[in-house]
Protein backbone atom coordinates (compact mmCIF):
# COMPACT_ATOMS: atom_id res chain seq x y z
CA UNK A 1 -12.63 5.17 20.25
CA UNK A 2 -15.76 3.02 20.25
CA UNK A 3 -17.60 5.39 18.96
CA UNK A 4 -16.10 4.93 15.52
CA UNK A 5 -17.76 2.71 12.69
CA UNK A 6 -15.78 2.69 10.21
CA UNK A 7 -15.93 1.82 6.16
CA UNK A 8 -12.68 -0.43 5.17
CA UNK A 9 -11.51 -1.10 1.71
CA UNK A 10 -8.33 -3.20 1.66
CA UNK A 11 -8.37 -6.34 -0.38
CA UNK A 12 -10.22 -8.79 1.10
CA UNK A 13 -7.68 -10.74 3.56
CA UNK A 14 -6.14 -7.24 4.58
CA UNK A 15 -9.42 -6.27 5.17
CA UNK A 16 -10.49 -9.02 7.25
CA UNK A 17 -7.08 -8.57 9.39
CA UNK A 18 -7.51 -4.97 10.07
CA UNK A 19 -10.91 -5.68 11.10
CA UNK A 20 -10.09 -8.11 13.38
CA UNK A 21 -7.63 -5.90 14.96
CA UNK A 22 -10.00 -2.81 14.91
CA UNK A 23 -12.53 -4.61 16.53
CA UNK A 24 -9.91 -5.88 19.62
CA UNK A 25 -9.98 -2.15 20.23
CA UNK A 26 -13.90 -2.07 20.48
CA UNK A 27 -13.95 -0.16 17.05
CA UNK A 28 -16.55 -1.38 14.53
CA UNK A 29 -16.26 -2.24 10.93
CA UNK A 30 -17.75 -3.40 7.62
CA UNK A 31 -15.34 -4.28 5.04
CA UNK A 32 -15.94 -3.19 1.63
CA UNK A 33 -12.95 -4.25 -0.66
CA UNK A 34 -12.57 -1.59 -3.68
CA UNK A 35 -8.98 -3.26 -4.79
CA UNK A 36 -9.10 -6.31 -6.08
CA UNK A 37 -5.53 -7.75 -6.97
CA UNK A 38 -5.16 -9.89 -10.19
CA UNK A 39 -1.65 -11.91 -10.49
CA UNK A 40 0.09 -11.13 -13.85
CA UNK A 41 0.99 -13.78 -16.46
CA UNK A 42 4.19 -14.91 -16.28
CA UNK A 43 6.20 -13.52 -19.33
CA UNK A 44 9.77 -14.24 -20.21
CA UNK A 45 10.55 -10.40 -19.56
CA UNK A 46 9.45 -11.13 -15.85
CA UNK A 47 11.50 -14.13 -15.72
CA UNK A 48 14.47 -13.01 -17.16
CA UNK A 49 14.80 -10.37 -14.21
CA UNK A 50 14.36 -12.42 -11.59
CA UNK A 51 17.10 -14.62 -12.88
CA UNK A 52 19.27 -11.59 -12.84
CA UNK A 53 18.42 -10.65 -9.17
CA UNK A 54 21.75 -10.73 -8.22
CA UNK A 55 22.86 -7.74 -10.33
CA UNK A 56 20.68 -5.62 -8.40
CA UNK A 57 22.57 -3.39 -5.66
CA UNK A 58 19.32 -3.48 -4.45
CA UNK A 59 15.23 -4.54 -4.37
CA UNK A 60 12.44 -2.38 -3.74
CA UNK A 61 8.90 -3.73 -2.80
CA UNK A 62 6.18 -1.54 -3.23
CA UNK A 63 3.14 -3.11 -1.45
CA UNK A 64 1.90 -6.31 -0.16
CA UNK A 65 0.90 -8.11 -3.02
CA UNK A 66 4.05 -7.71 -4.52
CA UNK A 67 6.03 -9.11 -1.36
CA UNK A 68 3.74 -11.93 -1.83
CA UNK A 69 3.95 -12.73 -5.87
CA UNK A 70 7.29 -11.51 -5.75
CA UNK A 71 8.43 -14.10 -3.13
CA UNK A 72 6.28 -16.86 -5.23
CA UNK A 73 8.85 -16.27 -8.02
CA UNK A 74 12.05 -16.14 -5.53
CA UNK A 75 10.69 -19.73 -4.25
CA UNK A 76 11.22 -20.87 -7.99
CA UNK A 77 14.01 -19.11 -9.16
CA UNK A 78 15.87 -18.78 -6.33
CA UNK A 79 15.91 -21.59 -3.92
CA UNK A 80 18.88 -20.61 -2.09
CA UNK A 81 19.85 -17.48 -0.46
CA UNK A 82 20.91 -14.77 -2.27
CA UNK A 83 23.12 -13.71 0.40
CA UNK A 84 23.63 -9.77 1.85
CA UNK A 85 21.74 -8.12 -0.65
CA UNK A 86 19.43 -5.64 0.95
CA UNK A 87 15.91 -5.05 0.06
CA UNK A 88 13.52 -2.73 0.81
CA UNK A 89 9.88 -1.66 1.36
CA UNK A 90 7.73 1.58 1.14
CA UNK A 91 5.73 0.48 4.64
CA UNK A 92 6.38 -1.88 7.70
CA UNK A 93 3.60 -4.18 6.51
CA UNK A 94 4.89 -4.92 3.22
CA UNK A 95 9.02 -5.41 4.81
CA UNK A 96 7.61 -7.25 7.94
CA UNK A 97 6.08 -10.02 4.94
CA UNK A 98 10.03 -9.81 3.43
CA UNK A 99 11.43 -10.37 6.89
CA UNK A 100 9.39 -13.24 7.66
CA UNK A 101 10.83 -14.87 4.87
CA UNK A 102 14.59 -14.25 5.72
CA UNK A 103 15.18 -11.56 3.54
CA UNK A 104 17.27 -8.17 5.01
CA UNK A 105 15.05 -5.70 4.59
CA UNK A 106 14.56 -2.07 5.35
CA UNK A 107 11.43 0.00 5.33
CA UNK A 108 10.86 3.54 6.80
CA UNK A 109 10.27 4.66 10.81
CA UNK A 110 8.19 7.45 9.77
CA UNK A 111 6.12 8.20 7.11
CA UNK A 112 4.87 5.02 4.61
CA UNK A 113 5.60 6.26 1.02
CA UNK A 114 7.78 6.59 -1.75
CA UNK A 115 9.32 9.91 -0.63
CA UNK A 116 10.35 8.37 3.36
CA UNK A 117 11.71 5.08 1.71
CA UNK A 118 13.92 7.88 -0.56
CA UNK A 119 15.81 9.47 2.17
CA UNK A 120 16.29 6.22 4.14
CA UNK A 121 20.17 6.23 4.38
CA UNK A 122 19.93 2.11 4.68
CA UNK A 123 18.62 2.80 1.11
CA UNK A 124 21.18 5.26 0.15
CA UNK A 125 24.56 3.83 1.47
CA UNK A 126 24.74 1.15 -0.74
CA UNK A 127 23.08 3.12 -4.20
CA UNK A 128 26.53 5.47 -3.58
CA UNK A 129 29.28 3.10 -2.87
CA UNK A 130 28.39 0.58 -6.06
CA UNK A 131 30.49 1.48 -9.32
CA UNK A 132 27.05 1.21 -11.28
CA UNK A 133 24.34 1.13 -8.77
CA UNK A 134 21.10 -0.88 -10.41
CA UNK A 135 17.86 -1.34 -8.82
CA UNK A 136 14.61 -3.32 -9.19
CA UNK A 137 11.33 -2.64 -8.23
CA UNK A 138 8.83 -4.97 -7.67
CA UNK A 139 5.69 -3.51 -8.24
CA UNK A 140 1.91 -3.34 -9.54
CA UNK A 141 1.16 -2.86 -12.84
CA UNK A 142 0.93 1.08 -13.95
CA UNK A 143 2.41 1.96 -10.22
CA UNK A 144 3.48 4.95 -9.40
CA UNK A 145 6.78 6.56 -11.10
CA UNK A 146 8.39 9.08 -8.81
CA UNK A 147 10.68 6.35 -7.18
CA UNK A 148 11.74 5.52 -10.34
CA UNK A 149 12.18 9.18 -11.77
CA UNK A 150 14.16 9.83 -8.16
CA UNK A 151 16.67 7.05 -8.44
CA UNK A 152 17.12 7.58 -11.73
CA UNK A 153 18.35 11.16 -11.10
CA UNK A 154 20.72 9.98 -8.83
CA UNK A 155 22.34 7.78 -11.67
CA UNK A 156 20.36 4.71 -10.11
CA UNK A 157 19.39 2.26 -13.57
CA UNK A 158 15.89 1.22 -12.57
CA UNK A 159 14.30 -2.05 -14.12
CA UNK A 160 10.27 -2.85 -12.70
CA UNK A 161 8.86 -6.08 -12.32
CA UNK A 162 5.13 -5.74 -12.54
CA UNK A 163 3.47 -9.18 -10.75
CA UNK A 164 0.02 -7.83 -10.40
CA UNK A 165 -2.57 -5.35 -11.40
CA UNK A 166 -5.35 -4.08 -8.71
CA UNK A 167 -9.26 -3.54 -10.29
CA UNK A 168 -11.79 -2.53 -8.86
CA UNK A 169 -14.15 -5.34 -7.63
CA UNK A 170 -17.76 -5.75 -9.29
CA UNK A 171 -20.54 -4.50 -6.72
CA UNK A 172 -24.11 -3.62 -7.34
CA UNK A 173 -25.59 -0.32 -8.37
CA UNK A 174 -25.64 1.42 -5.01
CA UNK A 175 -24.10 -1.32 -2.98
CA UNK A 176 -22.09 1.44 -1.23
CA UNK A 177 -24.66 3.39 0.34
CA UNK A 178 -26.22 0.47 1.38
CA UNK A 179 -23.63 -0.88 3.30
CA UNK A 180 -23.05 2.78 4.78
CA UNK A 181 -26.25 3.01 6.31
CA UNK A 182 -27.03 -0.33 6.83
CA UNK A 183 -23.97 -0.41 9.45
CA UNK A 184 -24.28 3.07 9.97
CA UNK A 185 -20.72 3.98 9.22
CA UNK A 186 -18.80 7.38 10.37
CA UNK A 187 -15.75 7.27 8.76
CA UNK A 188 -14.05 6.10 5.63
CA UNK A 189 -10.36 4.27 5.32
CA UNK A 190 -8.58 4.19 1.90
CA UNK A 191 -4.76 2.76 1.90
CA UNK A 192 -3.84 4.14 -1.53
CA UNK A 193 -4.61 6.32 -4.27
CA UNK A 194 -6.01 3.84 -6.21
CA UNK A 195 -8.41 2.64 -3.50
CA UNK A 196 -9.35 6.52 -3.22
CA UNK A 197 -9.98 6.61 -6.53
CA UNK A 198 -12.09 3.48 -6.60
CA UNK A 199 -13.78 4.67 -4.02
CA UNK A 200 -14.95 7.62 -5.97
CA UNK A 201 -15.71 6.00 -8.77
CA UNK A 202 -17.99 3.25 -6.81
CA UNK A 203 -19.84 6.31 -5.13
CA UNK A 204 -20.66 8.03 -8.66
CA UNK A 205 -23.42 10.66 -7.27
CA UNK A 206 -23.04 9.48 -3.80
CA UNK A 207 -19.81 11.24 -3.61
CA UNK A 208 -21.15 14.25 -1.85
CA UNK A 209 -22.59 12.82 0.99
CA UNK A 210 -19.79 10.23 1.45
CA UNK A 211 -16.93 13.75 1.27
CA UNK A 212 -18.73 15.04 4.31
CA UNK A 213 -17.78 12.05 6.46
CA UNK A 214 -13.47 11.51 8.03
CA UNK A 215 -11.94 10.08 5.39
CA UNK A 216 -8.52 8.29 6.98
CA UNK A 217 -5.83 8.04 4.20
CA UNK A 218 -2.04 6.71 4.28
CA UNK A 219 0.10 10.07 3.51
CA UNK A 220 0.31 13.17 2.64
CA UNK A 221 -0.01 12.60 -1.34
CA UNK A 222 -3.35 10.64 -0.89
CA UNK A 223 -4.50 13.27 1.71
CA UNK A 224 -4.42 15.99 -1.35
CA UNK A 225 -5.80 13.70 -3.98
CA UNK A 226 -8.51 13.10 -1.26
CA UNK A 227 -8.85 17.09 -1.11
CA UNK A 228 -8.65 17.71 -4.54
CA UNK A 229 -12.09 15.25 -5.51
CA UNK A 230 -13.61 17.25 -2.59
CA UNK A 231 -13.50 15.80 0.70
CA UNK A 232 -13.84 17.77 3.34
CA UNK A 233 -12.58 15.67 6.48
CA UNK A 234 -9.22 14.11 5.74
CA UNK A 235 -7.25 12.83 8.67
CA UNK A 236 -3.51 11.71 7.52
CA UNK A 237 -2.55 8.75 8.98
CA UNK A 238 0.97 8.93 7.77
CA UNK A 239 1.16 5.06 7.67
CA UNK A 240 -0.52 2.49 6.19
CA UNK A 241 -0.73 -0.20 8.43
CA UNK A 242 -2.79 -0.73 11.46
CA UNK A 243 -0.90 1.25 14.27
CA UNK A 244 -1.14 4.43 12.08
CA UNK A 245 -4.92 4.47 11.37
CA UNK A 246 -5.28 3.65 15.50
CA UNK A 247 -3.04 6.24 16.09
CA UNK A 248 -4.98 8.41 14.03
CA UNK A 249 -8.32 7.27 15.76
CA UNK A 250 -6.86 8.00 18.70
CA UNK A 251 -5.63 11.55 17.93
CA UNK A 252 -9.46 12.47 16.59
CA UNK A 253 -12.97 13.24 18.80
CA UNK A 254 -14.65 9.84 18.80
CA UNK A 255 -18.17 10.52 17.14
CA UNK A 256 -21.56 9.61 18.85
CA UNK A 257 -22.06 6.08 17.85
């Protein structure tokens, strides 16, 4: 896998993590952040449902950041324990940051979206034994809404507690292709849609010549929005987190470096 040099646009401490772990496997990187994360405001509307936590049959944690805010406003609301209610993540990453605090938490084996988390029957269980099952989800600003739209078919009263919104970070006029040749990159990693879309955006009439090169994205949704702007390489990692994308690595010819 060696021969890989790869583009990576987490937020910046994800970033530098990945890299680090990438590079362990002799696989070099260049981090280019295209999501920046800004913390919301607290507002009483956010505070009020975190002081109602324990109405929830269950929690739902989107992503990373919102483990990480999320948990900033258990630590003040909820000192102690809140006992066997069971919460839940779209990706390992994200649950693995809800475990380490002492929360039970679920997440998905396979697959690292909205649509795996769905069908987990951890998730399920307790949504049909409660008399009026309610759940929160703890989310980015303007996230996604077929979680939402799903539970709520099921009878499932959904509340969201937005704790962040992701932008995209201020770079230079051409500060992209730069860094591609500059470090001679071969391949591309995005870990959302958002980052995808960023990513486009930041190339502006780059975009060609970047949709030529493997273009490593987290499932099967970002894969077609990946498809759909025109690239013509995309390699589904079917994960988010660092064992997919090696996986992933590993499953494609390693280019000439």
């Amino acid at each position: 896998m060696s021969g890989w040099r790869l583009l990576l646009t987490r937020p910046e401490q994800e970033c530098q993590t990945l890299s680090s772990a990438l590079a362990s496997e002799g696989i070099h990187s260049a981090c280019l952040p295209l999501l920046g994360i800004e913390a919301l405001p607290e507002t009483p509307q956010q505070s009020a449902l975190i002081c109602d936590l324990h109405r929830y049959t269950a929690v739902i944690v989107v992503s990373k950041p919102a483990a990480r805010l999320g948990l900033e406003l258990l630590d003040r609301y909820w000192p102690q324990p809140l006992g066997d209610q069971p919460w839940f993540s779209v990706g390992a990453g994200t649950g693995q940051i809800l475990a380490d605090y002492g929360l039970p938490v679920f997440w998905p084996s396979k697959g690292d979206d909205s649509e795996a988390l769905l069908d987990l029957p951890e998730l399920q269980a307790p949504l049909r034994d409660a008399l009026f099952p309610r759940v929160l989800i703890i989310r980015g600003e303007d996230g996604r809404t077929l979680l939402a739209e799903r539970l709520q078919s099921q009878g499932v009263e959904v509340d969201h507690l937005a704790v962040y919104r992701r932008v995209l970070p201020s770079y230079p006029a051409g500060a992209l292709q730069q860094l591609l040749q500059v470090e001679r990159l071969n391949g591309l990693v995005v870990s959302s849609g958002q980052g995808l879309t960023h990513l486009r955006q930041l190339a502006a009439d780059d975009w060609l010549q970047l949709a030529q090169l493997p273009l490593f994205v987290p499932s099967p949704r970002v894969a077609q929005m990946a498809r759909e702007l025109g690239a013509l390489n995309v390699v589904d990692c079917r994960g988010a987190d660092t064992p997919a994308l090696l996986a992933a690595l590993r499953a494609q010819a390693s280019p000439d470096s």
